[in-house]
N, C-alpha and C. Protein backbone atom coordinates (compact mmCIF):
# COMPACT_ATOMS: atom_id res chain seq x y z
N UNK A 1 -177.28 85.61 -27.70
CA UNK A 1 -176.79 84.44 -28.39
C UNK A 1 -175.53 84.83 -29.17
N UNK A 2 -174.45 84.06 -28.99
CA UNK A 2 -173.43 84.21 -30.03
C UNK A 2 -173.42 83.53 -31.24
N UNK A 3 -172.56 84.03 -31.75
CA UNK A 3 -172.41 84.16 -33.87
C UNK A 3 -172.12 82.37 -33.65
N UNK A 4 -172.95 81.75 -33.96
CA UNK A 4 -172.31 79.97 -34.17
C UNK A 4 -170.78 79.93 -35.36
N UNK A 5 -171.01 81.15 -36.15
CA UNK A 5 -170.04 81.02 -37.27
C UNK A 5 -168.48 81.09 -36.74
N UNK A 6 -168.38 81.40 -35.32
CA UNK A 6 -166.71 81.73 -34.92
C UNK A 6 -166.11 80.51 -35.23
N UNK A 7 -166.62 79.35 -34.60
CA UNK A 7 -166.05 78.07 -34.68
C UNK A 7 -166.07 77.05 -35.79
N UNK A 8 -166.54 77.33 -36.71
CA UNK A 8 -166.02 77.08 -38.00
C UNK A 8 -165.40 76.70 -38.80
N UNK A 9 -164.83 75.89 -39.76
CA UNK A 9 -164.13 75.00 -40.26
C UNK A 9 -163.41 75.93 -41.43
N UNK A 10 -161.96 76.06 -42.09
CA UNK A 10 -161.65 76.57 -43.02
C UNK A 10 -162.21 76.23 -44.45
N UNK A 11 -162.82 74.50 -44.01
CA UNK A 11 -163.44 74.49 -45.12
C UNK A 11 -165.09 74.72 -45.22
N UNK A 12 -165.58 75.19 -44.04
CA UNK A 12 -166.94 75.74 -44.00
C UNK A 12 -166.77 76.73 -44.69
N UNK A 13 -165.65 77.40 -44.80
CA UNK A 13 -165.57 79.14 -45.14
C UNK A 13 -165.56 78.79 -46.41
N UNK A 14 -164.52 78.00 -47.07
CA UNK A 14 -164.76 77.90 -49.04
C UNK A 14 -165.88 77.55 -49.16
N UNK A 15 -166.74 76.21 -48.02
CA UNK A 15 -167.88 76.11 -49.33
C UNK A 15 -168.52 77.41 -49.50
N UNK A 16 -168.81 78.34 -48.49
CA UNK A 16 -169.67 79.21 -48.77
C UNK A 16 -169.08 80.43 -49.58
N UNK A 17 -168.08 80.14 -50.00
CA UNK A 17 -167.75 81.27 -51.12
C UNK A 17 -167.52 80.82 -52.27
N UNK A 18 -167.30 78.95 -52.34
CA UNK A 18 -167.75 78.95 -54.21
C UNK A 18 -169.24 78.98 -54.23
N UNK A 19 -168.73 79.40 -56.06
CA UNK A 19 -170.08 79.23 -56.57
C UNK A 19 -171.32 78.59 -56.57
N UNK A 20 -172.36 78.27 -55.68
CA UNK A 20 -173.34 77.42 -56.13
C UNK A 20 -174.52 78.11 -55.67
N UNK A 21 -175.46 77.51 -56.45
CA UNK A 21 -176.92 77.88 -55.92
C UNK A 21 -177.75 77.54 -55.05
N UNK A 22 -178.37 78.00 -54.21
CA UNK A 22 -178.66 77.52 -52.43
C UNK A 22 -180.16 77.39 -52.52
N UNK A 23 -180.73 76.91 -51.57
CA UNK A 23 -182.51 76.76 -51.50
C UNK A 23 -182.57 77.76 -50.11
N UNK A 24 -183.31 78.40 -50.92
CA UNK A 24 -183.98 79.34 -49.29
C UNK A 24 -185.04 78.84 -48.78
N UNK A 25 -185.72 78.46 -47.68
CA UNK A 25 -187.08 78.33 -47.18
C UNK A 25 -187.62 79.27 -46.34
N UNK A 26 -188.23 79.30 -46.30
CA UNK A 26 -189.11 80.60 -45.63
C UNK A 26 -190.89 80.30 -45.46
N UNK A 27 -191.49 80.60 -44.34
CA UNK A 27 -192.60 80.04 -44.07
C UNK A 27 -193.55 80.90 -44.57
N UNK A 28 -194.69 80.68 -45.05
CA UNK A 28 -195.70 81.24 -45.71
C UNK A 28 -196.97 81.53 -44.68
N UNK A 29 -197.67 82.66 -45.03
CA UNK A 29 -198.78 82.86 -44.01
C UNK A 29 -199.78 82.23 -43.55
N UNK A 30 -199.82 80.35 -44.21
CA UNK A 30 -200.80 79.84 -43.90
C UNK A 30 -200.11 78.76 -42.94
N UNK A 31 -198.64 78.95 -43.25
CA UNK A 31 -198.15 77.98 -42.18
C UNK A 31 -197.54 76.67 -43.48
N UNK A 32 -197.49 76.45 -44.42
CA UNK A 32 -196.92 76.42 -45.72
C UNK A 32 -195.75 76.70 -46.36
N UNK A 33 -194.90 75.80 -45.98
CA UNK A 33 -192.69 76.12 -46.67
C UNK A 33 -192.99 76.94 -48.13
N UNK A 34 -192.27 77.55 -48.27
CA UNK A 34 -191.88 77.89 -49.42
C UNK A 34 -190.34 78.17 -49.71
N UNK A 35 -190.41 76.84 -50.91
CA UNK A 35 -188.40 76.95 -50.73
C UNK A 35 -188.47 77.10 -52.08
N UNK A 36 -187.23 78.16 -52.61
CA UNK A 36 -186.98 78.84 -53.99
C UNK A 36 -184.93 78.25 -53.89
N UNK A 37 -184.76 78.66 -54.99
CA UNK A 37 -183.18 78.38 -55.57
C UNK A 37 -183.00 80.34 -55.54
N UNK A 38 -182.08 80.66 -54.40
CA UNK A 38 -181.16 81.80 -54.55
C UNK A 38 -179.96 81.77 -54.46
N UNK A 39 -179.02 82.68 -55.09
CA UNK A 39 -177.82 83.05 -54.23
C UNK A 39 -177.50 84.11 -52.85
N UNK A 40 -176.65 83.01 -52.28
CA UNK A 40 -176.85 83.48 -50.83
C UNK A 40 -174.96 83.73 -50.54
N UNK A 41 -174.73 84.68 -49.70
CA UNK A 41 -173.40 84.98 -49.05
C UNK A 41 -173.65 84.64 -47.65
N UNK A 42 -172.22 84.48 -47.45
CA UNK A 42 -172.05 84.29 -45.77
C UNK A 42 -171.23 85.31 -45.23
N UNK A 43 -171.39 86.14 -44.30
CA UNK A 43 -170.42 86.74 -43.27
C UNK A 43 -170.21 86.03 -41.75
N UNK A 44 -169.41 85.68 -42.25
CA UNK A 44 -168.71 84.80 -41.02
C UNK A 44 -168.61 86.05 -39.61
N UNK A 45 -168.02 87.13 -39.73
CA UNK A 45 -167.96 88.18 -38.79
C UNK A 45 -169.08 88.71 -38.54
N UNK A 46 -170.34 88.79 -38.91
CA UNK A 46 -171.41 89.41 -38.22
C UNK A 46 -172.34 88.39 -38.16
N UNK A 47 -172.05 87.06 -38.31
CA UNK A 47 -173.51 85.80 -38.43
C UNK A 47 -174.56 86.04 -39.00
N UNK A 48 -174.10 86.73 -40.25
CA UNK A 48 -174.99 86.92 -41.21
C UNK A 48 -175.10 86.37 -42.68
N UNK A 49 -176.83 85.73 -42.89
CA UNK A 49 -176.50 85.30 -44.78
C UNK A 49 -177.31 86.12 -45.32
N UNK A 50 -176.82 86.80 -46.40
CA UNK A 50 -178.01 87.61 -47.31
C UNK A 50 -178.44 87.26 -48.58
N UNK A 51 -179.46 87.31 -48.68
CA UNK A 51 -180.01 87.22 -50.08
C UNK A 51 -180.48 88.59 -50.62
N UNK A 52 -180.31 88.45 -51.87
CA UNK A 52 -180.73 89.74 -52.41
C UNK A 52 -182.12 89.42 -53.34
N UNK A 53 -183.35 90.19 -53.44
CA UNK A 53 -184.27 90.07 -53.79
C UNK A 53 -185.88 90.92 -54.20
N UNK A 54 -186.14 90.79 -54.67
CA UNK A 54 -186.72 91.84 -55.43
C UNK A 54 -188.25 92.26 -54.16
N UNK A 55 -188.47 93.23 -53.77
CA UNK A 55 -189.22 93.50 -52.56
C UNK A 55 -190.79 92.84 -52.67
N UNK A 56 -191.30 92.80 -53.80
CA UNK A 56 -192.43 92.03 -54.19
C UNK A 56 -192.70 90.24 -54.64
N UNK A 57 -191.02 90.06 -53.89
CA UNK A 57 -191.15 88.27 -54.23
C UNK A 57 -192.64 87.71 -53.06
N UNK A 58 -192.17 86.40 -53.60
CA UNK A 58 -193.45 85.82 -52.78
C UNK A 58 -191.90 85.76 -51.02
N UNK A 59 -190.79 85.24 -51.48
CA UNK A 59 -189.93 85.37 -50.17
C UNK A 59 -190.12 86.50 -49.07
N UNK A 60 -189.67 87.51 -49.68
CA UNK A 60 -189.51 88.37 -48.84
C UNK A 60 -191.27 88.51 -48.42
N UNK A 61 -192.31 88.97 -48.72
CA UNK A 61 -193.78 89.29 -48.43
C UNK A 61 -193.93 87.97 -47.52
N UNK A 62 -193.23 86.79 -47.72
CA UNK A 62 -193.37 85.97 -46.09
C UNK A 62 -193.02 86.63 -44.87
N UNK A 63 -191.31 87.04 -45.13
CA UNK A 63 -190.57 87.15 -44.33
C UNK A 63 -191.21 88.37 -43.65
N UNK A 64 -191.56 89.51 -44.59
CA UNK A 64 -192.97 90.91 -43.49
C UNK A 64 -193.77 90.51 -43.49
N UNK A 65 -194.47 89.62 -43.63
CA UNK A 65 -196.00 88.76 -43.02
C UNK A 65 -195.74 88.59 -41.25
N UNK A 66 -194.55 88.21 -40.77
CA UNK A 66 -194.14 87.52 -39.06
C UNK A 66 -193.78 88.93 -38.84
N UNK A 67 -193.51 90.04 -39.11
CA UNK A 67 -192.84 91.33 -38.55
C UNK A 67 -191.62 91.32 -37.95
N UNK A 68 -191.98 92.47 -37.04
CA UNK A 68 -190.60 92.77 -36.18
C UNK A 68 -189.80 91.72 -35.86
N UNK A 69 -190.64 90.54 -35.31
CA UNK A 69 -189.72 89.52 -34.95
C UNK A 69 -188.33 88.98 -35.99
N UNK A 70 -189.25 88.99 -37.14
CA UNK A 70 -188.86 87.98 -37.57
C UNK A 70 -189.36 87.17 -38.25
N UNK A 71 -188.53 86.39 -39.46
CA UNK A 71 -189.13 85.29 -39.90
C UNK A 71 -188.45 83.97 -39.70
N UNK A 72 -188.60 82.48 -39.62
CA UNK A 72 -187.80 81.93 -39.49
C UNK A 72 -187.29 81.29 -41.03
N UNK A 73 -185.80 81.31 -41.19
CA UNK A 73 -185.97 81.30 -42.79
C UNK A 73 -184.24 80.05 -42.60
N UNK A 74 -184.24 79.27 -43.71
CA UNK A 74 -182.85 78.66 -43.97
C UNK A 74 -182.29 78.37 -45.27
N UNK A 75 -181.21 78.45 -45.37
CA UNK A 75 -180.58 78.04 -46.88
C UNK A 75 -179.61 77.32 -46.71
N UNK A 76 -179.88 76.39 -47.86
CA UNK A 76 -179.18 74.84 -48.04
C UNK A 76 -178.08 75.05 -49.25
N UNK A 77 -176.95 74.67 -48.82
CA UNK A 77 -175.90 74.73 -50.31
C UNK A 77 -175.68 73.05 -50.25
N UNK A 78 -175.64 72.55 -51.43
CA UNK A 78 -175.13 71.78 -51.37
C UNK A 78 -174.08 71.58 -52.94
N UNK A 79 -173.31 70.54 -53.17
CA UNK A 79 -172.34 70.43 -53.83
C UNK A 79 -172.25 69.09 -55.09
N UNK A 80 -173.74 68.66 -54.97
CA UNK A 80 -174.11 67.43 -55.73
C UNK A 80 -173.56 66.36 -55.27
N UNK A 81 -172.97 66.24 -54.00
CA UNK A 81 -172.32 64.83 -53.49
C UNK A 81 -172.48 64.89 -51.82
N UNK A 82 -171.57 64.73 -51.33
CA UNK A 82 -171.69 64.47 -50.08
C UNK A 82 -171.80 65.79 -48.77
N UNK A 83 -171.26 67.08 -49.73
CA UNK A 83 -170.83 68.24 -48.61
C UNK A 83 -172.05 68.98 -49.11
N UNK A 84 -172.77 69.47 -47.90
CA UNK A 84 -173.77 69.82 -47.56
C UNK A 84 -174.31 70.85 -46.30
N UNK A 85 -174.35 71.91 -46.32
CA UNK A 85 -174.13 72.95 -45.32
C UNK A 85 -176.13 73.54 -45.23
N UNK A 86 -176.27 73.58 -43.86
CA UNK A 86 -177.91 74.30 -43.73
C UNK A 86 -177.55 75.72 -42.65
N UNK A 87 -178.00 76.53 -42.92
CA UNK A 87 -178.18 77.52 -42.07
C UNK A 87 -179.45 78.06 -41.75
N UNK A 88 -179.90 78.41 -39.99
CA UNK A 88 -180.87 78.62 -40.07
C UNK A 88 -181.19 79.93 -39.12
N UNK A 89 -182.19 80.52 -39.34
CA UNK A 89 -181.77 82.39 -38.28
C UNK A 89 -183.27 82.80 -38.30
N UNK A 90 -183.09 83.54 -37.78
CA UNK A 90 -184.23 85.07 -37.76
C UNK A 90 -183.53 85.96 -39.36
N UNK A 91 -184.98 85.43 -40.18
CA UNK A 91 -184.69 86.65 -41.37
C UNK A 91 -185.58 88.57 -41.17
N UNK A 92 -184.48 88.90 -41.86
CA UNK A 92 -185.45 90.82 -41.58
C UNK A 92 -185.29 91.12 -43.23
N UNK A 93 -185.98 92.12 -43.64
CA UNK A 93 -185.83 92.68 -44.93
C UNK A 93 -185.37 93.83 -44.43
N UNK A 94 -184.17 94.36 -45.20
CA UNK A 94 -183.42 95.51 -45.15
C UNK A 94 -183.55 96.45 -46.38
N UNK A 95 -183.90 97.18 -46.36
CA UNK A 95 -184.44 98.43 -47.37
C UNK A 95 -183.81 99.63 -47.71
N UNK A 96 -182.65 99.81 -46.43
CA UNK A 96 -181.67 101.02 -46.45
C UNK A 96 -180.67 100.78 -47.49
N UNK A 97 -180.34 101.84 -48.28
CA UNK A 97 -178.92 101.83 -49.33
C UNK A 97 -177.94 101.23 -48.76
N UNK A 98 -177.23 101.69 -47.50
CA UNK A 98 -176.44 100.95 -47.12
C UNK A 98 -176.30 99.20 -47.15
N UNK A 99 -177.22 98.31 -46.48
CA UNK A 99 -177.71 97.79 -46.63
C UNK A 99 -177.81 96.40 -47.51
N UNK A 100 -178.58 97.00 -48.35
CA UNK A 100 -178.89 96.55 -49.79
C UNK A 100 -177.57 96.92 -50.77
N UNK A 101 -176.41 97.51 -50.85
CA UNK A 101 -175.06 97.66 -51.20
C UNK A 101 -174.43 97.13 -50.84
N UNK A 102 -174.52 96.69 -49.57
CA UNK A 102 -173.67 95.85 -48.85
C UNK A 102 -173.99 94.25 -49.61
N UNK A 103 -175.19 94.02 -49.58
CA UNK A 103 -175.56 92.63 -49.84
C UNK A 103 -175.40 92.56 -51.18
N UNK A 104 -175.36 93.25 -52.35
CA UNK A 104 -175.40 93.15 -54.10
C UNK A 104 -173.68 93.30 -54.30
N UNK A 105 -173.01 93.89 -53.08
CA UNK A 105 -171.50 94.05 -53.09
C UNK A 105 -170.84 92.41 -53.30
N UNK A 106 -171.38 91.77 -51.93
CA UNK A 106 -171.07 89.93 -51.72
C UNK A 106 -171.57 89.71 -52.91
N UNK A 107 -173.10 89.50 -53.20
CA UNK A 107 -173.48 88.65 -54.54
C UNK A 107 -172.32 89.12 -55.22
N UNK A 108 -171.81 89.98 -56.06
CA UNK A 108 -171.19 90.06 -56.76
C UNK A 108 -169.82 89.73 -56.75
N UNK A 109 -169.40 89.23 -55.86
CA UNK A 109 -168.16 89.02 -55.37
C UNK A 109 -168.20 87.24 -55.34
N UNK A 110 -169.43 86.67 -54.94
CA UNK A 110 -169.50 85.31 -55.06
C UNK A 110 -170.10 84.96 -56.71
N UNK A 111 -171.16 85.51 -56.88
CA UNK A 111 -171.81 85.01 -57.98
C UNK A 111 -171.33 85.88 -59.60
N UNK A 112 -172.22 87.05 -59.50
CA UNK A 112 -171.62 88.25 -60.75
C UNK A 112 -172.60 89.06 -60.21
N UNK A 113 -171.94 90.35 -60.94
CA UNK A 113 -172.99 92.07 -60.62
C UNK A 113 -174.36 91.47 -61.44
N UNK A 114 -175.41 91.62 -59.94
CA UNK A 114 -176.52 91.43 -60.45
C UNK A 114 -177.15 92.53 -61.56
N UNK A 115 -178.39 92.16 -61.98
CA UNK A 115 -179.19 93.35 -62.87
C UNK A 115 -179.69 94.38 -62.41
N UNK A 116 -179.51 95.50 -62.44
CA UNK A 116 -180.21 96.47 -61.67
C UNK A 116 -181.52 96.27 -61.71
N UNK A 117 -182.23 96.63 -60.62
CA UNK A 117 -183.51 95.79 -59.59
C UNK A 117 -183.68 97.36 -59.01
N UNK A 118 -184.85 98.60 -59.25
CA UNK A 118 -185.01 99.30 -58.23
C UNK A 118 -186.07 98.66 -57.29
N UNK A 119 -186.23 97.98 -57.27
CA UNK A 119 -187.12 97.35 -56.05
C UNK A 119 -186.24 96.40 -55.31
N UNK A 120 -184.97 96.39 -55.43
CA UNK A 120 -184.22 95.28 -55.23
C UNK A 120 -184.01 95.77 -52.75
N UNK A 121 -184.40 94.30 -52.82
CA UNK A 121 -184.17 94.64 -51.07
C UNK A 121 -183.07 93.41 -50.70
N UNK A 122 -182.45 93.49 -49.33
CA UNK A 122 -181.73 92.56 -49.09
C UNK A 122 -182.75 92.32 -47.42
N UNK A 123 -182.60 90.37 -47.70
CA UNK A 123 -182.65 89.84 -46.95
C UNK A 123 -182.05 89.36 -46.07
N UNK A 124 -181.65 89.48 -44.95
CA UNK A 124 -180.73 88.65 -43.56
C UNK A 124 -180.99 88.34 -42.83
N UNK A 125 -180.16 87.17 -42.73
CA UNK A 125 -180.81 85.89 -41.73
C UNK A 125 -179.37 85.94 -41.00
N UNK A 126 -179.99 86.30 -39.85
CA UNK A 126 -179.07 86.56 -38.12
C UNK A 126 -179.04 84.79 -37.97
N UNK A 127 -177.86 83.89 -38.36
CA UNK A 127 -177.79 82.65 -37.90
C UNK A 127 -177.68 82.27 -36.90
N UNK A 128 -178.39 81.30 -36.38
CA UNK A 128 -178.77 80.80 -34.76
C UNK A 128 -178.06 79.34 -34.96
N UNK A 129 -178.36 78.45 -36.02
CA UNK A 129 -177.98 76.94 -36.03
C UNK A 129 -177.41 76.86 -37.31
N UNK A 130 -176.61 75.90 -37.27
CA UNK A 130 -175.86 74.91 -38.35
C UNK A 130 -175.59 73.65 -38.48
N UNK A 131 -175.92 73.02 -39.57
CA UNK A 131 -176.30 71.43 -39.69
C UNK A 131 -175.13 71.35 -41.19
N UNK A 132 -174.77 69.93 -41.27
CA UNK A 132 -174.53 69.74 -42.26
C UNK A 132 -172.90 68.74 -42.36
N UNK A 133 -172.26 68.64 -43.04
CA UNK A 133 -171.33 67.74 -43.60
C UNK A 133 -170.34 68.42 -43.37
N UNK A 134 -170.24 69.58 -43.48
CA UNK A 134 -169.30 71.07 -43.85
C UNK A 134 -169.24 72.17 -42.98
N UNK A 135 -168.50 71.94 -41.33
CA UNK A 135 -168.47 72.76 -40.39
C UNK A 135 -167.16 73.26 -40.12
């Protein structure tokens, strides 16, 4: 499957680099949404969104509940009016330094240098689809 993000709008690319706060969903082991308020980055060049997150959330313990595969996970930005962006992928928890530097590098670059977190893991969601107002 290719990166859906090549074709892309210049203004798909700002929304996802101002500031705002996104809803993640992520499915729970009984078969049960669970959607939280994170900050999320976009890499347009690897079709990737990460969240950064503490390894004992209830999120991530979904996302290794489905394994290897995968979890199926999406995050919603929206802008309090009409522009409105969904992304949706195969999420993995990433645990390597690299990694997890890479992903607290973006947060900090979109949002501010998070708090140091040694349990801190990054989440990525390999994007498959895109919905929304803002392509």
């Amino acid at each position: 499957m290719g990166n859906p993000l090549v074709e892309t709008s210049e203004e798909f690319h700002a929304f996802w680099t101002e500031r705002r706060v996104c809803l993640l969903a992520t499915v729970a082991p009984d078969g049960s949404p669970h959607v939280v308020p994170v900050g999320v980055t976009v890499d347009p060049d690897s079709g990737l969104a990460r969240v950064i997150a503490s390894r004992t959330s209830k999120k991530i313990r979904n996302v290794l509940a489905h394994g290897e595969a995968g979890a199926l996970a999406s995050v919603t930005g929206h802008d309090g009016g009409r522009r409105w962006s969904t992304l949706q992928g195969r999420a993995h928890v990433r645990t390597d330094p690299e990694s997890v530097a890479e992903a607290v590098r973006r947060y900090a670059q979109r949002y501010r240098v998070p708090r140091e977190n040694p349990e801190r893991v990054a989440l990525e969601i390999a994007i498959e689809h895109l919905m929304g107002s803002v392509r």
